[in-house]
C-alpha atoms as a PDB file:
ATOM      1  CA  UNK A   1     182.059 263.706 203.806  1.00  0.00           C
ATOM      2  CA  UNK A   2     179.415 261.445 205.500  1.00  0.00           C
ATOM      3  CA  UNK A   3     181.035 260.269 208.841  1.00  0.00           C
ATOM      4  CA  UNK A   4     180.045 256.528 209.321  1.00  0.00           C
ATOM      5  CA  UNK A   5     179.050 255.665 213.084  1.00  0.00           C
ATOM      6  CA  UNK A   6     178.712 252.404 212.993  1.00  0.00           C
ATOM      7  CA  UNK A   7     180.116 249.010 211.182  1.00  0.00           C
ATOM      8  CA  UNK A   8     178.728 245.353 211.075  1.00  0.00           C
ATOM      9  CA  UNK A   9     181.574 242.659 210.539  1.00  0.00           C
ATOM     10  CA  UNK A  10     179.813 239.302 209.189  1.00  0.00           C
ATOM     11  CA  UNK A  11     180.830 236.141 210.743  1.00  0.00           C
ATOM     12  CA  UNK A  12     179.939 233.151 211.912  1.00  0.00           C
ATOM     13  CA  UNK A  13     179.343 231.389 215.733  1.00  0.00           C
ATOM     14  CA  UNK A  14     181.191 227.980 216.725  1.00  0.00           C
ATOM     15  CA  UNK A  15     177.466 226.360 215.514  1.00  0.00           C
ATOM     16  CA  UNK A  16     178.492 228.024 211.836  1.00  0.00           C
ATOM     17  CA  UNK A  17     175.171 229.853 212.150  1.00  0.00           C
ATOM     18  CA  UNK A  18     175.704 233.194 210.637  1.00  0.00           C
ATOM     19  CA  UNK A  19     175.792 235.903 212.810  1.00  0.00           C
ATOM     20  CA  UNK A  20     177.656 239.675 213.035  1.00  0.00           C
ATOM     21  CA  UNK A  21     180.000 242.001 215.041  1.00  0.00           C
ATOM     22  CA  UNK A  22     179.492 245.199 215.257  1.00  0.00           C
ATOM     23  CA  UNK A  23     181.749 247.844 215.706  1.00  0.00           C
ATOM     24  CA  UNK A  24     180.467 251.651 216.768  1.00  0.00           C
ATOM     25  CA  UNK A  25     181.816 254.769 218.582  1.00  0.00           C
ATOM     26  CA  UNK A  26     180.162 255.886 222.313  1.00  0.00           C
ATOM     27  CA  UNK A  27     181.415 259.122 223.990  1.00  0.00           C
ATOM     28  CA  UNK A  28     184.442 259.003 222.468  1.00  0.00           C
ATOM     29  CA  UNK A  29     184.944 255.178 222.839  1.00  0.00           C
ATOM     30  CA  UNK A  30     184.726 252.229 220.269  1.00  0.00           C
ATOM     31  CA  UNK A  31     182.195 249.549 220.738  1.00  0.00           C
ATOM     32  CA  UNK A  32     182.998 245.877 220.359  1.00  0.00           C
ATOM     33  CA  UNK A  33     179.583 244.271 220.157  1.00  0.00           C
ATOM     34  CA  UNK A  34     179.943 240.237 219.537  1.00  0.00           C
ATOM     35  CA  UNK A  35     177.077 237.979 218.949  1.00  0.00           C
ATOM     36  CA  UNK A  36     175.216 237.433 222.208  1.00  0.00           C
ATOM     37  CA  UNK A  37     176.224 234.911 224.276  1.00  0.00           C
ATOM     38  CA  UNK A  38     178.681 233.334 221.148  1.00  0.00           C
ATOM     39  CA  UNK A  39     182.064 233.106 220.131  1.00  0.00           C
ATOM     40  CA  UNK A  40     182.381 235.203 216.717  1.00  0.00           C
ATOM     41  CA  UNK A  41     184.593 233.212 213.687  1.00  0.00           C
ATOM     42  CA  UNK A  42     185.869 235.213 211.368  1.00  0.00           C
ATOM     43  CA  UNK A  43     187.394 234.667 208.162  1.00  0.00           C
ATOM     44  CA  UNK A  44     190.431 236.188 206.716  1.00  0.00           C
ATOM     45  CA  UNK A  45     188.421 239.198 204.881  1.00  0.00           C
ATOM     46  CA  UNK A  46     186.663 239.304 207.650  1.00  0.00           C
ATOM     47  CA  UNK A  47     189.653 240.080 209.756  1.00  0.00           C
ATOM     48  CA  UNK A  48     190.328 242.714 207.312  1.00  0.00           C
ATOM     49  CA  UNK A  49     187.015 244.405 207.500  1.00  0.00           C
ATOM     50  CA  UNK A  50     187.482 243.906 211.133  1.00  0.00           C
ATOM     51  CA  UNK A  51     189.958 245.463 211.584  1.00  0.00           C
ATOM     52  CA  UNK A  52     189.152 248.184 209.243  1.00  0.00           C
ATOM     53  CA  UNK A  53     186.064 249.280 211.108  1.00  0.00           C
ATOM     54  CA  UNK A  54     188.372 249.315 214.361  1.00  0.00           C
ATOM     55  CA  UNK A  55     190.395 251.484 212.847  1.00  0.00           C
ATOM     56  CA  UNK A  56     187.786 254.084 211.275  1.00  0.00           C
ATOM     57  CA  UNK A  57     186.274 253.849 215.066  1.00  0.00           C
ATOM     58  CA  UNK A  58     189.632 255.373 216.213  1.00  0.00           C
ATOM     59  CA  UNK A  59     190.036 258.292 213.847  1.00  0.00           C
ATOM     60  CA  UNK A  60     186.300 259.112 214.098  1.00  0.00           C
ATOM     61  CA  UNK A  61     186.788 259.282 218.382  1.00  0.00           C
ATOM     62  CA  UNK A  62     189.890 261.357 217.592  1.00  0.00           C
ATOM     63  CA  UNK A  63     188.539 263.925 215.424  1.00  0.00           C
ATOM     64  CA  UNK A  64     185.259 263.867 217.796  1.00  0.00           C
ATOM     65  CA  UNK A  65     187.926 265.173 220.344  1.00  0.00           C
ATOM     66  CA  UNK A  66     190.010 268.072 218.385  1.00  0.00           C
ATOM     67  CA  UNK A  67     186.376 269.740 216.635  1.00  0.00           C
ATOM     68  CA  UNK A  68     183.638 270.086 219.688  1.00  0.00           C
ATOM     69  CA  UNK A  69     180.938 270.774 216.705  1.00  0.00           C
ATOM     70  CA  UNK A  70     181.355 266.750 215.151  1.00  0.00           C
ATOM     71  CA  UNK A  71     180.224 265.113 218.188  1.00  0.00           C
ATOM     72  CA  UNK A  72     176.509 266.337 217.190  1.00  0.00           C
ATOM     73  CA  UNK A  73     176.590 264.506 213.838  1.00  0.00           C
END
């Protein structure tokens, strides 16, 4: 199974320009990265996916912590 190490969350800034989050995992730490220098709306599925990338972030940072080997993928 491919392990995914990064996630991009469309949405939108306050301007309704369309721009994207991104979501990634750093030495065992999830990465919030918003639009620079923007507020990021989000829609309701966009929430979800939001979310959902948060929440592969934290099982892929703890599994990176119980197996040594799957930090080098």
């Amino acid at each position: 199974m491919a392990v995914r190490d990064e996630w991009a969350i469309s949405c939108r800034d306050l301007a309704g320009r369309k721009r994207e989050l991104t979501v990634f995992v750093s030495s065992e730490r999830v990465v919030l990265v918003a639009p620079p220098g923007e507020a990021a709306v989000l829609a309701p599925l966009d929430v979800g996916r939001l979310r959902a990338a948060l929440r592969d972030a934290v099982v892929q940072v703890a599994r990176s912590g119980e197996d040594p080997e799957t930090e080098d993928e």
